[in-house]
Structures are given as structure tokens and as C-alpha cells.
N, C-alpha and C. Protein backbone atom coordinates (compact mmCIF):
# COMPACT_ATOMS: atom_id res chain seq x y z
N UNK A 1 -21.85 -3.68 -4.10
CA UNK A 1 -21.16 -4.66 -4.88
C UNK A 1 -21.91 -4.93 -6.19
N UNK A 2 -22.92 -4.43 -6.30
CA UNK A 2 -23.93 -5.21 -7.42
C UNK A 2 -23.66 -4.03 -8.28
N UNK A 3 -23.89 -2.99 -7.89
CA UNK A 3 -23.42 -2.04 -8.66
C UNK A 3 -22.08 -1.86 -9.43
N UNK A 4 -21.16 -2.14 -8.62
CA UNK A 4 -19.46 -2.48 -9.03
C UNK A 4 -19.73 -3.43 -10.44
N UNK A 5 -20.64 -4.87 -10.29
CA UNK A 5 -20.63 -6.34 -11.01
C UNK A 5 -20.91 -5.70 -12.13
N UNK A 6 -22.89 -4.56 -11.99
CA UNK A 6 -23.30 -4.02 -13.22
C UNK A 6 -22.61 -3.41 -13.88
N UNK A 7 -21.60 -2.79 -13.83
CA UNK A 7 -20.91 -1.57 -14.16
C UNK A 7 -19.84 -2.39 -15.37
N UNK A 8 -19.42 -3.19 -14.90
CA UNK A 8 -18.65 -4.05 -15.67
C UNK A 8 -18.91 -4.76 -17.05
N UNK A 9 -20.19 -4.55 -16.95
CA UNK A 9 -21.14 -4.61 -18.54
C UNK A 9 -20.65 -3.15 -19.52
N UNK A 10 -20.38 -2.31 -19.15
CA UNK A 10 -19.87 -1.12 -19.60
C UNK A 10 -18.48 -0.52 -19.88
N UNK A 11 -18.02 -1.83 -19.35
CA UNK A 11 -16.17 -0.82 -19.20
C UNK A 11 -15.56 -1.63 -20.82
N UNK A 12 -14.60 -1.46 -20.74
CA UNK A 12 -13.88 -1.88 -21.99
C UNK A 12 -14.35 -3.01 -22.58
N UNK A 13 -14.46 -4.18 -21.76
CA UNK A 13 -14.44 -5.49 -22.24
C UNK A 13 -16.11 -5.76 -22.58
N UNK A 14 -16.62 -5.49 -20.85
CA UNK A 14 -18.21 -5.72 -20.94
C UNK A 14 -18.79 -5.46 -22.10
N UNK A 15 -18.73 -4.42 -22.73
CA UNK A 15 -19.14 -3.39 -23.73
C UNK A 15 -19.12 -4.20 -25.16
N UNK A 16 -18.74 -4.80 -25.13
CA UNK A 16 -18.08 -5.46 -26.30
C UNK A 16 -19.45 -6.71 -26.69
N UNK A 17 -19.87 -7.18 -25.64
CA UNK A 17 -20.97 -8.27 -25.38
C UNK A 17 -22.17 -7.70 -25.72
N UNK A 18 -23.12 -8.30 -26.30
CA UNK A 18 -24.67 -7.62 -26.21
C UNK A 18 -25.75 -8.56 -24.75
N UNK A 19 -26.94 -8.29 -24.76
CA UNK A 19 -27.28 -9.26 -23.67
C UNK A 19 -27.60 -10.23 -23.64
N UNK A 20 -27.38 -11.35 -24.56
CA UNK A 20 -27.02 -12.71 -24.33
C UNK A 20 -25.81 -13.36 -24.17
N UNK A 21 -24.73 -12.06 -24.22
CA UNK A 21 -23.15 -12.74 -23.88
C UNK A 21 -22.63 -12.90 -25.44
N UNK A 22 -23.35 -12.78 -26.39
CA UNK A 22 -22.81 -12.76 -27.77
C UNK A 22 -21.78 -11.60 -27.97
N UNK A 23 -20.60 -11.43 -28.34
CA UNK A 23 -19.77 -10.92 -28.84
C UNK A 23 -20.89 -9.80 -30.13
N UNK A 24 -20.84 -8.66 -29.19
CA UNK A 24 -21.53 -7.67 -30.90
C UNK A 24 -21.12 -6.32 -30.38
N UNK A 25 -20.72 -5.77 -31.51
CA UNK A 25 -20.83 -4.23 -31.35
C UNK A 25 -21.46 -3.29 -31.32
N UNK A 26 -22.15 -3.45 -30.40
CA UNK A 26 -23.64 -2.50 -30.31
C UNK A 26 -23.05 -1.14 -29.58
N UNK A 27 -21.99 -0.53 -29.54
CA UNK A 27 -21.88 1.05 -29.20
C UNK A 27 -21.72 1.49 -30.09
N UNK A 28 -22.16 2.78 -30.70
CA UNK A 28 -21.81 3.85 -31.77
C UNK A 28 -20.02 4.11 -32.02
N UNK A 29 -19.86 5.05 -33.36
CA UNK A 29 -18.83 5.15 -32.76
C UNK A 29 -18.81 6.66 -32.30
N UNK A 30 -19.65 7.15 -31.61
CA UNK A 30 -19.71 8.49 -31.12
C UNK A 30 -19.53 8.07 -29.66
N UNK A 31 -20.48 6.89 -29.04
CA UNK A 31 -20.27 6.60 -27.35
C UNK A 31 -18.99 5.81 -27.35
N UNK A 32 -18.13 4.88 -28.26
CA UNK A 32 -17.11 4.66 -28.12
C UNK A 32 -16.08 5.74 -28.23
N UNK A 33 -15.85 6.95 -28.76
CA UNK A 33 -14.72 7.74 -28.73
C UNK A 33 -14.92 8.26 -27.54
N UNK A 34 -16.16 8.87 -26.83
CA UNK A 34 -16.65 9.41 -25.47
C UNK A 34 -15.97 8.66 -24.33
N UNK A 35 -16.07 6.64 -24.59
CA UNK A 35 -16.00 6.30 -23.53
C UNK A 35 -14.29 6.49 -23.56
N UNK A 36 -14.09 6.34 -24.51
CA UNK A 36 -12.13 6.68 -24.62
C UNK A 36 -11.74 7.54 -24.01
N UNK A 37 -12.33 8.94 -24.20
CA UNK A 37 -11.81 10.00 -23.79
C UNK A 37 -11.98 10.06 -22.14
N UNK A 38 -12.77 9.34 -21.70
CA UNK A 38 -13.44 9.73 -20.33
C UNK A 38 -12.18 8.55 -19.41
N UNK A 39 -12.14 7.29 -20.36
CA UNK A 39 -11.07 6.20 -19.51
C UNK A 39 -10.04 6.87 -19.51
N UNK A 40 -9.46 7.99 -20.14
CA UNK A 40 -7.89 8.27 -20.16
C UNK A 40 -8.22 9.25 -18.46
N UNK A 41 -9.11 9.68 -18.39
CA UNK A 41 -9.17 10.34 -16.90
C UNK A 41 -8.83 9.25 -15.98
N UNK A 42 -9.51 8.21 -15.79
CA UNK A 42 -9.38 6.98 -14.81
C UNK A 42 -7.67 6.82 -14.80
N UNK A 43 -7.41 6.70 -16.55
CA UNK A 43 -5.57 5.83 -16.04
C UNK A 43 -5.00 7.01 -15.58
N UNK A 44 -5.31 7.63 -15.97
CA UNK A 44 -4.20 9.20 -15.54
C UNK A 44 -4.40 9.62 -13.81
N UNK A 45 -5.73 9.11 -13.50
CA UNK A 45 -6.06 9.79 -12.12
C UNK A 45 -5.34 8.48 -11.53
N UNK A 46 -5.22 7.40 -11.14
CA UNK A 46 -5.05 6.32 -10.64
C UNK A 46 -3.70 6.04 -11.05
N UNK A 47 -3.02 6.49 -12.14
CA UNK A 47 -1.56 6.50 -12.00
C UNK A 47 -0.57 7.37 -10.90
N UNK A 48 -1.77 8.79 -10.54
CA UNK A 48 -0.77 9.22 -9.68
C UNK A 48 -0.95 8.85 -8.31
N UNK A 49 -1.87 8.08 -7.65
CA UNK A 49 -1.95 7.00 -6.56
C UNK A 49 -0.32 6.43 -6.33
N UNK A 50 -0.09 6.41 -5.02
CA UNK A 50 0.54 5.39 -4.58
C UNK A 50 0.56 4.37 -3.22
N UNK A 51 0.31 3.75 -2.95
CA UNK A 51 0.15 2.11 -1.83
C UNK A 51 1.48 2.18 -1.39
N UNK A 52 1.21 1.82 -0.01
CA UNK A 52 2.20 1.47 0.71
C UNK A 52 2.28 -0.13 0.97
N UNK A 53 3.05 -0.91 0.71
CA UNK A 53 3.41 -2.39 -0.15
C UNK A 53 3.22 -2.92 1.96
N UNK A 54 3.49 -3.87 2.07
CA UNK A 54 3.43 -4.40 4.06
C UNK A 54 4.94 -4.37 4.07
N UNK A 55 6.13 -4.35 3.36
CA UNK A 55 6.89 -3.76 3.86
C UNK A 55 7.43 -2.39 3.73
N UNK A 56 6.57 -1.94 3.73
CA UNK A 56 6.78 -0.68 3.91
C UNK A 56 7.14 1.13 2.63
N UNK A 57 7.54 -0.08 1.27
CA UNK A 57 7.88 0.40 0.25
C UNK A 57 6.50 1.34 -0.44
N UNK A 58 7.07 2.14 -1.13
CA UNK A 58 5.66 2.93 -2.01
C UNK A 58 5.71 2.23 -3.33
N UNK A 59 4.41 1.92 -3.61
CA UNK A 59 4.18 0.97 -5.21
C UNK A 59 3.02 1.90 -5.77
N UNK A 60 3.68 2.19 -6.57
CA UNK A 60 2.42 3.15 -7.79
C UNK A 60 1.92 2.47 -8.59
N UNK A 61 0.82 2.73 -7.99
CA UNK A 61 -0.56 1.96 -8.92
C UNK A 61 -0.18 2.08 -10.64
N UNK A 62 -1.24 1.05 -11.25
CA UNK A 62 -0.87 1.23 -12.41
C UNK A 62 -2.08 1.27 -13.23
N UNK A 63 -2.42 2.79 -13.23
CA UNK A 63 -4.02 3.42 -14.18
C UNK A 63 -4.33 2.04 -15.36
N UNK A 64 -3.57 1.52 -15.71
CA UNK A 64 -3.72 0.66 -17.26
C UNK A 64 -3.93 -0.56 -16.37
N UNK A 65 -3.48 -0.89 -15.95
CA UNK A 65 -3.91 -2.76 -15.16
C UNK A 65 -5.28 -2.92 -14.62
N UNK A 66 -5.57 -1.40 -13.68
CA UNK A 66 -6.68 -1.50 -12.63
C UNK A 66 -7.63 -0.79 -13.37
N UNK A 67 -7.55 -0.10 -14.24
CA UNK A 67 -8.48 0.45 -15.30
C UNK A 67 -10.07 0.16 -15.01
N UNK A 68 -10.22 -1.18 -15.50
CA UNK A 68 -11.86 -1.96 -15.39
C UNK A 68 -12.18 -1.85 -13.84
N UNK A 69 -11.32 -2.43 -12.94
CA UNK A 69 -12.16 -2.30 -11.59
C UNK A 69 -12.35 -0.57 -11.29
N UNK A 70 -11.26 0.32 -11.67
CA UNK A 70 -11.54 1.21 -11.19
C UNK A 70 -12.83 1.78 -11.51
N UNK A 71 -13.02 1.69 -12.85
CA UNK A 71 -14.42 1.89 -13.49
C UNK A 71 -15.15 1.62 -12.76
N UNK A 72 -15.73 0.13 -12.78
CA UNK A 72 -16.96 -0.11 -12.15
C UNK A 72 -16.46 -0.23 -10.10
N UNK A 73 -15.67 0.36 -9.57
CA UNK A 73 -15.47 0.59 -8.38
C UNK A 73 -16.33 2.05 -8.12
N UNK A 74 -16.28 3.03 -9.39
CA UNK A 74 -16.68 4.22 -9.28
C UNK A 74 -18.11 4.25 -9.79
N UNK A 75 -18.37 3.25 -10.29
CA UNK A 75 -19.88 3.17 -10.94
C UNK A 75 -20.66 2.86 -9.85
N UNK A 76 -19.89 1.96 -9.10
CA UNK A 76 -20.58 1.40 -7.69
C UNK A 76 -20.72 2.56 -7.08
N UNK A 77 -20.08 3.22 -6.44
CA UNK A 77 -20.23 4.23 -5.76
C UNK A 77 -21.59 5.08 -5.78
N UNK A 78 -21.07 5.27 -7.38
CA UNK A 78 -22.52 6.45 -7.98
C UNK A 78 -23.78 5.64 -7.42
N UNK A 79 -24.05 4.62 -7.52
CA UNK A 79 -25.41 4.10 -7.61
C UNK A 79 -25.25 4.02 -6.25
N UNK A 80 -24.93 3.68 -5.35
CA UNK A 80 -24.87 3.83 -4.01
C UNK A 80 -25.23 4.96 -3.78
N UNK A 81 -24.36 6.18 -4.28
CA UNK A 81 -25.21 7.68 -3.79
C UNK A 81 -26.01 8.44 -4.64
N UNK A 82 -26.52 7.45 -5.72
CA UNK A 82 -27.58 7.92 -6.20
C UNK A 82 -29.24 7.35 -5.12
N UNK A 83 -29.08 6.06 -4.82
CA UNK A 83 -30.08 5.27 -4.49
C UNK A 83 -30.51 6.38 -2.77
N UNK A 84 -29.26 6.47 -2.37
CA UNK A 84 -29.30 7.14 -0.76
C UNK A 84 -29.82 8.06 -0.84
N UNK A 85 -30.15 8.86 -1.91
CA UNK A 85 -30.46 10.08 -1.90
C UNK A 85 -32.54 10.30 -1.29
């Protein structure tokens, strides 16, 4: 979970903050076009997901809404199987 929280310093919004919570733009614009190119994998992979709703219906995820958690859901991960190693 801590990993998921950290990760969130990095995704779209986090990123935007420096480390006192001040609003600054401290990414290049070389790691900002990178991180662009790399989020269109997330909406595109997570758009073709679909959930089965409790009654029973199929609801397709939506890559653009879940975007940020998916991020740091997958950041979590990494550091989880980075640390296990």
C-alpha cells in the first residue's frame, strides 16, 4: 500500500507538486513527453478490461477515469517485487 500512496507523487497530478506540496514544475519537458507516452499504454491496456457489475452485466473499465490508481496500483506492485527479491 505504501508503495501504491508513493507512486502517486508521480502520476499526472502528484507530479505537478514539488516536496513541500507547492504547486512547481519541476519535470523536464523530455520526462514529461516520456511520461505521456508511457500513460497512453495504461488507458489503452485498462480500456480493454471488462468487470462483471453484481448483477451480472459486463462494464468496461474506463483507461481515462482509473488512469492514476492504475499507475500507482502498478508502481506498488514493482516495489513489492522489487523489495522480495
Amino acid at each position: 500500500m505504501a508503495g501504491h500512496e508513493i507512486s502517486h507523487g508521480f502520476d499526472q497530478i502528484g507530479r505537478q507538486f514539488d516536496e513541500h506540496g507547492n504547486l512547481a514544475d519541476w519535470w523536464t519537458n523530455a520526462t514529461v513527453n516520456g511520461f505521456v507516452e508511457r500513460e497512453k499504454c495504461f488507458v489503452d491496456q485498462y480500456q480493454r478490461f471488462t468487470i462483471t457489475a453484481p448483477n451480472g452485466t459486463a462494464v468496461h473499465v474506463s483507461g481515462n477515469t482509473t488512469e492514476a490508481e492504475n499507475i500507482a496500483d502498478n508502481g506498488g506492485v514493482r516495489v513489492v517485487l522489487l523489495l522480495s527479491r
